[in-house]
Structures are given as C-alpha cells and as structure tokens.
PDB file of N, CA and C in Angstrom:
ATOM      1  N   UNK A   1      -5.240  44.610  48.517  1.00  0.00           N
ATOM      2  CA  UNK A   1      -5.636  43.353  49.112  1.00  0.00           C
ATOM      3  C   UNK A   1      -5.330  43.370  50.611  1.00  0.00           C
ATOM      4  N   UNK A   2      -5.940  42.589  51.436  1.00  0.00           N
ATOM      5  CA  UNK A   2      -5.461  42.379  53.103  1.00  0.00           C
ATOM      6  C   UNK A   2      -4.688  41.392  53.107  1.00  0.00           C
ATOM      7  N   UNK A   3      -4.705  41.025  54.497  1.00  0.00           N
ATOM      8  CA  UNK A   3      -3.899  39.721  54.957  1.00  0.00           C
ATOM      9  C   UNK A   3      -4.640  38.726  54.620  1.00  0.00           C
ATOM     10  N   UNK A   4      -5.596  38.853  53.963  1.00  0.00           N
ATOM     11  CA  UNK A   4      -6.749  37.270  53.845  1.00  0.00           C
ATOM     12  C   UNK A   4      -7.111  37.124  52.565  1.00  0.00           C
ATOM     13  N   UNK A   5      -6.455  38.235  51.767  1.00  0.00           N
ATOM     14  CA  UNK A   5      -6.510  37.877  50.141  1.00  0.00           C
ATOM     15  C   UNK A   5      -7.861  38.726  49.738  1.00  0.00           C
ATOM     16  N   UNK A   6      -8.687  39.799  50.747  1.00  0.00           N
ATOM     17  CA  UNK A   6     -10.227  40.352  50.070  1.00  0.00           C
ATOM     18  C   UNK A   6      -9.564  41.771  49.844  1.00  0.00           C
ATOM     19  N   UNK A   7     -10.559  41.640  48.610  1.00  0.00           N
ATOM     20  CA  UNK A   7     -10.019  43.152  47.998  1.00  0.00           C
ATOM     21  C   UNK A   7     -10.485  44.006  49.392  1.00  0.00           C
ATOM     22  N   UNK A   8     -10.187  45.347  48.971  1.00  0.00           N
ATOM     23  CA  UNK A   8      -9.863  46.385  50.056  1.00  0.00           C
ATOM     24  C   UNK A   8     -11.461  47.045  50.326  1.00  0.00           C
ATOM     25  N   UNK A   9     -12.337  46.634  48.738  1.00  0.00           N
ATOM     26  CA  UNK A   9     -13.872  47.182  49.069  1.00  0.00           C
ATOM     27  C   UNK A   9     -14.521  46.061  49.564  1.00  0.00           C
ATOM     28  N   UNK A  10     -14.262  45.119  48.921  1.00  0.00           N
ATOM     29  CA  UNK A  10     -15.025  43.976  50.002  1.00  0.00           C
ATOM     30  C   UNK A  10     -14.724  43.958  51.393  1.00  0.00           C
ATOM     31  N   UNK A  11     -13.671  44.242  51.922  1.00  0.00           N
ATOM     32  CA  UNK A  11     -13.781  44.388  53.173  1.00  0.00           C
ATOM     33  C   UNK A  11     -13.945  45.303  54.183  1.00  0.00           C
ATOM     34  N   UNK A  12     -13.838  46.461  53.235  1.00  0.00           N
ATOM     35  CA  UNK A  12     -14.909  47.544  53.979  1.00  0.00           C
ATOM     36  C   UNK A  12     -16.214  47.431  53.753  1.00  0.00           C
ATOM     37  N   UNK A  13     -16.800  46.845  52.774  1.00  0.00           N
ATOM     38  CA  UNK A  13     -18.370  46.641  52.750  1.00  0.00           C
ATOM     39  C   UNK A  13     -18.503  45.652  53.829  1.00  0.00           C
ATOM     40  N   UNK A  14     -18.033  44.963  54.440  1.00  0.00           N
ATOM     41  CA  UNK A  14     -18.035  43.558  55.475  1.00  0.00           C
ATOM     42  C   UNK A  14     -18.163  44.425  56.749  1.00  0.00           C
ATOM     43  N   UNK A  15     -17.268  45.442  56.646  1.00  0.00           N
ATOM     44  CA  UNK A  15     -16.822  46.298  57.924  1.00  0.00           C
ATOM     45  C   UNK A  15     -17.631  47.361  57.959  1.00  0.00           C
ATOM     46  N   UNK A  16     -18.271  47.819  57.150  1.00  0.00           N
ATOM     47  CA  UNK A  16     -18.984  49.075  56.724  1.00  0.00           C
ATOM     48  C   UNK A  16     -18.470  50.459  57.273  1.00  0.00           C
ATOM     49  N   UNK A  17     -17.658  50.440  56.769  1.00  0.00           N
ATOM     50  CA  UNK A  17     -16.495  51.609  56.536  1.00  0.00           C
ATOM     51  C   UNK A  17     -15.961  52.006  55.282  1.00  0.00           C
ATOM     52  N   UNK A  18     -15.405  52.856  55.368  1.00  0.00           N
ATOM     53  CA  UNK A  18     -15.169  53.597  54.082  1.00  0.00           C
ATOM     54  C   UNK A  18     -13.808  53.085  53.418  1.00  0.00           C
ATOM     55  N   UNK A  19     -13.529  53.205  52.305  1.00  0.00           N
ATOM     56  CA  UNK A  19     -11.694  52.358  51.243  1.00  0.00           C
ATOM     57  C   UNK A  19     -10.977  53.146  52.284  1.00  0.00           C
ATOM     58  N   UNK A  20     -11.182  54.381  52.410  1.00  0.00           N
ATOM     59  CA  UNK A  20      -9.919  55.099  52.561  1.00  0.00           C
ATOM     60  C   UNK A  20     -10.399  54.606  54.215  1.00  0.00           C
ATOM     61  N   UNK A  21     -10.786  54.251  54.876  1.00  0.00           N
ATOM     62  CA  UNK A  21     -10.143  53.857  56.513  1.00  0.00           C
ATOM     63  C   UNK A  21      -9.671  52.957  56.526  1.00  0.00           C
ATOM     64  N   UNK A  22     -10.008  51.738  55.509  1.00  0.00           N
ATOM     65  CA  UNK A  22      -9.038  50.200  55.315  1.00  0.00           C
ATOM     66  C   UNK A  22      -7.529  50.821  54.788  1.00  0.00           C
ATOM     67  N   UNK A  23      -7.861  51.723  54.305  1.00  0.00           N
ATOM     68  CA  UNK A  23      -6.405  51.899  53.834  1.00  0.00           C
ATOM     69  C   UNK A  23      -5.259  52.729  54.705  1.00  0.00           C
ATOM     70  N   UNK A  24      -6.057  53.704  55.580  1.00  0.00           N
ATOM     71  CA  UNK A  24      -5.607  54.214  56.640  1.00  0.00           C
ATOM     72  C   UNK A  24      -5.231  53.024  57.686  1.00  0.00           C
ATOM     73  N   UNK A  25      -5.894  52.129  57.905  1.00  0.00           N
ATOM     74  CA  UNK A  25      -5.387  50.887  59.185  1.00  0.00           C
ATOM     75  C   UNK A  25      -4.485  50.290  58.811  1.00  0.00           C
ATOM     76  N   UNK A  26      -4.256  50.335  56.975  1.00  0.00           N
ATOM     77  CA  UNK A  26      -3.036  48.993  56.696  1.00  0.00           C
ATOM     78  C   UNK A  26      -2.004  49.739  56.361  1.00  0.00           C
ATOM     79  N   UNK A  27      -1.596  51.172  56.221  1.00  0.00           N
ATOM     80  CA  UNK A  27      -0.532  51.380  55.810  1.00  0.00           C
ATOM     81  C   UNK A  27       0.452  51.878  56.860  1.00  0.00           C
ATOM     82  N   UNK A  28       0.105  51.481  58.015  1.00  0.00           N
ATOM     83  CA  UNK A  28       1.181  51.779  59.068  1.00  0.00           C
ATOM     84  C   UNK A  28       1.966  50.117  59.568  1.00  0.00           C
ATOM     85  N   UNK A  29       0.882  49.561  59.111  1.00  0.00           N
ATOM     86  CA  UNK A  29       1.408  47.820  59.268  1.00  0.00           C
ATOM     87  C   UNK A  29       1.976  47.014  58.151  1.00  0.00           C
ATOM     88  N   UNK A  30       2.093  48.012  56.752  1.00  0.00           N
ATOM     89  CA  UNK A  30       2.133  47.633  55.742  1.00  0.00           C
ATOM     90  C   UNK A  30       3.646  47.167  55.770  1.00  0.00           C
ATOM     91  N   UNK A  31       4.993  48.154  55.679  1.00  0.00           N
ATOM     92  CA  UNK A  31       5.954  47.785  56.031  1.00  0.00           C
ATOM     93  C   UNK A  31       6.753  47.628  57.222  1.00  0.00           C
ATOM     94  N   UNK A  32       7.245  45.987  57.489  1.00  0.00           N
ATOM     95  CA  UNK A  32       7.976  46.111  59.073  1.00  0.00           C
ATOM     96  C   UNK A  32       8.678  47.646  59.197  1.00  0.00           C
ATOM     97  N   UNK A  33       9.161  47.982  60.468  1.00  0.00           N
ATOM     98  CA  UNK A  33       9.672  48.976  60.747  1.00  0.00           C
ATOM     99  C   UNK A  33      10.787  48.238  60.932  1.00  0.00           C
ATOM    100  N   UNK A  34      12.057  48.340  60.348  1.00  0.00           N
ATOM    101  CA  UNK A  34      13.555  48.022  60.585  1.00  0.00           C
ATOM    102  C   UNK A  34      14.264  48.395  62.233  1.00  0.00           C
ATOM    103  N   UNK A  35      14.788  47.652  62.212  1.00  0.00           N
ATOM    104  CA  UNK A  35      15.931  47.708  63.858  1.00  0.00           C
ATOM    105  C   UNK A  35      16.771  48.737  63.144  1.00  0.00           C
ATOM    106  N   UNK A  36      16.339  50.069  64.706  1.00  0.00           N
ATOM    107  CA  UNK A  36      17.094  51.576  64.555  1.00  0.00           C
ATOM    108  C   UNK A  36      18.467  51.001  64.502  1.00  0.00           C
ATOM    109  N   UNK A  37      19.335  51.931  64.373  1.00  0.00           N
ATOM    110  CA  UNK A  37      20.942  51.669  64.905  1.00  0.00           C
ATOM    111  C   UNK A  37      21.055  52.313  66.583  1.00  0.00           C
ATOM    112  N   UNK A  38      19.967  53.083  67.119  1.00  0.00           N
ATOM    113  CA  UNK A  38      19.684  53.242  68.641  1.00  0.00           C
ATOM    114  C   UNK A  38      19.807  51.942  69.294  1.00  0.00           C
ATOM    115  N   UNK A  39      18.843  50.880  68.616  1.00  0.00           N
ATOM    116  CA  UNK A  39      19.109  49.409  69.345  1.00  0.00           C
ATOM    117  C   UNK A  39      20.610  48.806  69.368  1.00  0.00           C
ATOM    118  N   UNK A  40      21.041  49.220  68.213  1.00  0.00           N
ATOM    119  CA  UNK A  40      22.578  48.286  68.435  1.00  0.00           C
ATOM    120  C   UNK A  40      23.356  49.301  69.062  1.00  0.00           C
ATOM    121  N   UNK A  41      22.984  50.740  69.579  1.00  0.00           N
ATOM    122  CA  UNK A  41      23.610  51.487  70.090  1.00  0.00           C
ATOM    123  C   UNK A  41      23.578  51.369  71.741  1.00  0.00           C
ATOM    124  N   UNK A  42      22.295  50.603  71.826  1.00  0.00           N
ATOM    125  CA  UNK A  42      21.900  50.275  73.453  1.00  0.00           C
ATOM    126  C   UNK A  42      22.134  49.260  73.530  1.00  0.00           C
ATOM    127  N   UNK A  43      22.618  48.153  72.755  1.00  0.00           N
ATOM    128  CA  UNK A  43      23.581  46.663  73.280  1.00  0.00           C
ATOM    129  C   UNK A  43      24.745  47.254  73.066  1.00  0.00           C
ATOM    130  N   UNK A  44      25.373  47.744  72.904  1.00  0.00           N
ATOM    131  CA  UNK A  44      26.527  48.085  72.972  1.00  0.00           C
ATOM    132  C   UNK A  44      26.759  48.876  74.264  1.00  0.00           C
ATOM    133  N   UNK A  45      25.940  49.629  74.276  1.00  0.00           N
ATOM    134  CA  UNK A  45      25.987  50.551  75.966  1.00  0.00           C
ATOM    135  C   UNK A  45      25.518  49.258  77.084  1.00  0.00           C
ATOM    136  N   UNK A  46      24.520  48.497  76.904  1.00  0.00           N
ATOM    137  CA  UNK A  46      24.731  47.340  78.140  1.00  0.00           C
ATOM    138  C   UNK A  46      25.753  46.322  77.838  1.00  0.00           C
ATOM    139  N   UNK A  47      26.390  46.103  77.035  1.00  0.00           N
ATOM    140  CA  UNK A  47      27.822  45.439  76.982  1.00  0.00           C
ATOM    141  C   UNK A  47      28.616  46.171  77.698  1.00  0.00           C
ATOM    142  N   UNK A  48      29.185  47.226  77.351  1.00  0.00           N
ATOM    143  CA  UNK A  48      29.857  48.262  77.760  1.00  0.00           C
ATOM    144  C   UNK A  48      29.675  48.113  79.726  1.00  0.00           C
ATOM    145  N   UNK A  49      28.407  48.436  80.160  1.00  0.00           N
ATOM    146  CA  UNK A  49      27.996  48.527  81.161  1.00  0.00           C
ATOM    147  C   UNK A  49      28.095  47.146  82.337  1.00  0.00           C
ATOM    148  N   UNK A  50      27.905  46.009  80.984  1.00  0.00           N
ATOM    149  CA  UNK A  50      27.877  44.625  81.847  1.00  0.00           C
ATOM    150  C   UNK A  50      29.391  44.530  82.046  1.00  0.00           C
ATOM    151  N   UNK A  51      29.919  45.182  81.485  1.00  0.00           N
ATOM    152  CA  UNK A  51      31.447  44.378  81.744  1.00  0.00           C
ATOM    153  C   UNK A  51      32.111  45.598  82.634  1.00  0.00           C
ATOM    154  N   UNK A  52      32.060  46.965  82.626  1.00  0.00           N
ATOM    155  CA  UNK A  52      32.004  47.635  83.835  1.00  0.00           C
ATOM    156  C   UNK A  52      32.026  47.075  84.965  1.00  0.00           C
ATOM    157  N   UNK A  53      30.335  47.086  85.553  1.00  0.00           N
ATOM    158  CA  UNK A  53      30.022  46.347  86.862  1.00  0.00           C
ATOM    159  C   UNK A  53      30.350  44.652  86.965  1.00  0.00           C
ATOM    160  N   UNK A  54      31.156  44.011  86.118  1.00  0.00           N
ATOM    161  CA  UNK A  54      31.929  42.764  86.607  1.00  0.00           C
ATOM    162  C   UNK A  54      33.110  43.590  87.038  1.00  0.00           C
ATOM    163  N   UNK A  55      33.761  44.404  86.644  1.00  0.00           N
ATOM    164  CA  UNK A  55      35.109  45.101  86.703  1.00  0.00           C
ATOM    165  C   UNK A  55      35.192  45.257  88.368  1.00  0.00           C
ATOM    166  N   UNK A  56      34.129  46.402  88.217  1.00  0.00           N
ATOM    167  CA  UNK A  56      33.470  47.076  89.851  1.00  0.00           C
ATOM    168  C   UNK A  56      33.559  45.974  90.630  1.00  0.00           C
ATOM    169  N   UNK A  57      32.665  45.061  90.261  1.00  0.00           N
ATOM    170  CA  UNK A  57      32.504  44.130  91.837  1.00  0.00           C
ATOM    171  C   UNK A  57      33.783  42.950  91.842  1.00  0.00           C
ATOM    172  N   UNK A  58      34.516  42.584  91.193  1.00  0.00           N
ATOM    173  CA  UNK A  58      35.634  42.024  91.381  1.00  0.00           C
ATOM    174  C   UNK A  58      36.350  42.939  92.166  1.00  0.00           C
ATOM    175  N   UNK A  59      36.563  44.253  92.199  1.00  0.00           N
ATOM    176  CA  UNK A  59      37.686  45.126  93.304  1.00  0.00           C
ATOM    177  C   UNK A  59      37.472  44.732  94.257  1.00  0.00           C
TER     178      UNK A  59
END
C-alpha cells in the first residue's frame, strides 16, 4: 500500500511504471532512519567546545 491507502499496482498503473519501481521509491522511505550515536557524539563535542571557549574568553 502507499501513503494514500492505493494498492502498489494501482498506482503504478496511474504512474505508468512498473510494481517493482513503486517499490524501489518506497523502500528507502519506508523506515525512519534512527538518530546515529555520531549525533549525540557531536553534541557532546559542541558542549565540550561551548564551554571551552567560555573558559578561553573569560582569561
């Protein structure tokens, strides 16, 4: 099914394209992609960093 509830041939017959390219477009959008641990690894490095350069410019 899509985001609009049409089966996957009805909406390639709409689109006139083939099952398998509807199915190729939805399965990279199919599941969110989860927050890496890189992201909480790069707030932690600009935490790290923000409180540094307060350190720095108070001297």
């Amino acid at each position: 099914m899509t985001k609009r509830n049409y089966p996957v041939a009805e909406a390639a017959e709409r689109l006139d394209v083939s099952c398998h390219s509807i199915y190729s477009w939805i399965k990279p959008y199919a599941n969110p992609v989860p927050v890496s641990a890189h992201t909480d690894l790069q707030q932690d490095e600009i935490r790290q960093l923000k409180a540094e350069l307060r350190w720095v410019t108070e001297e």
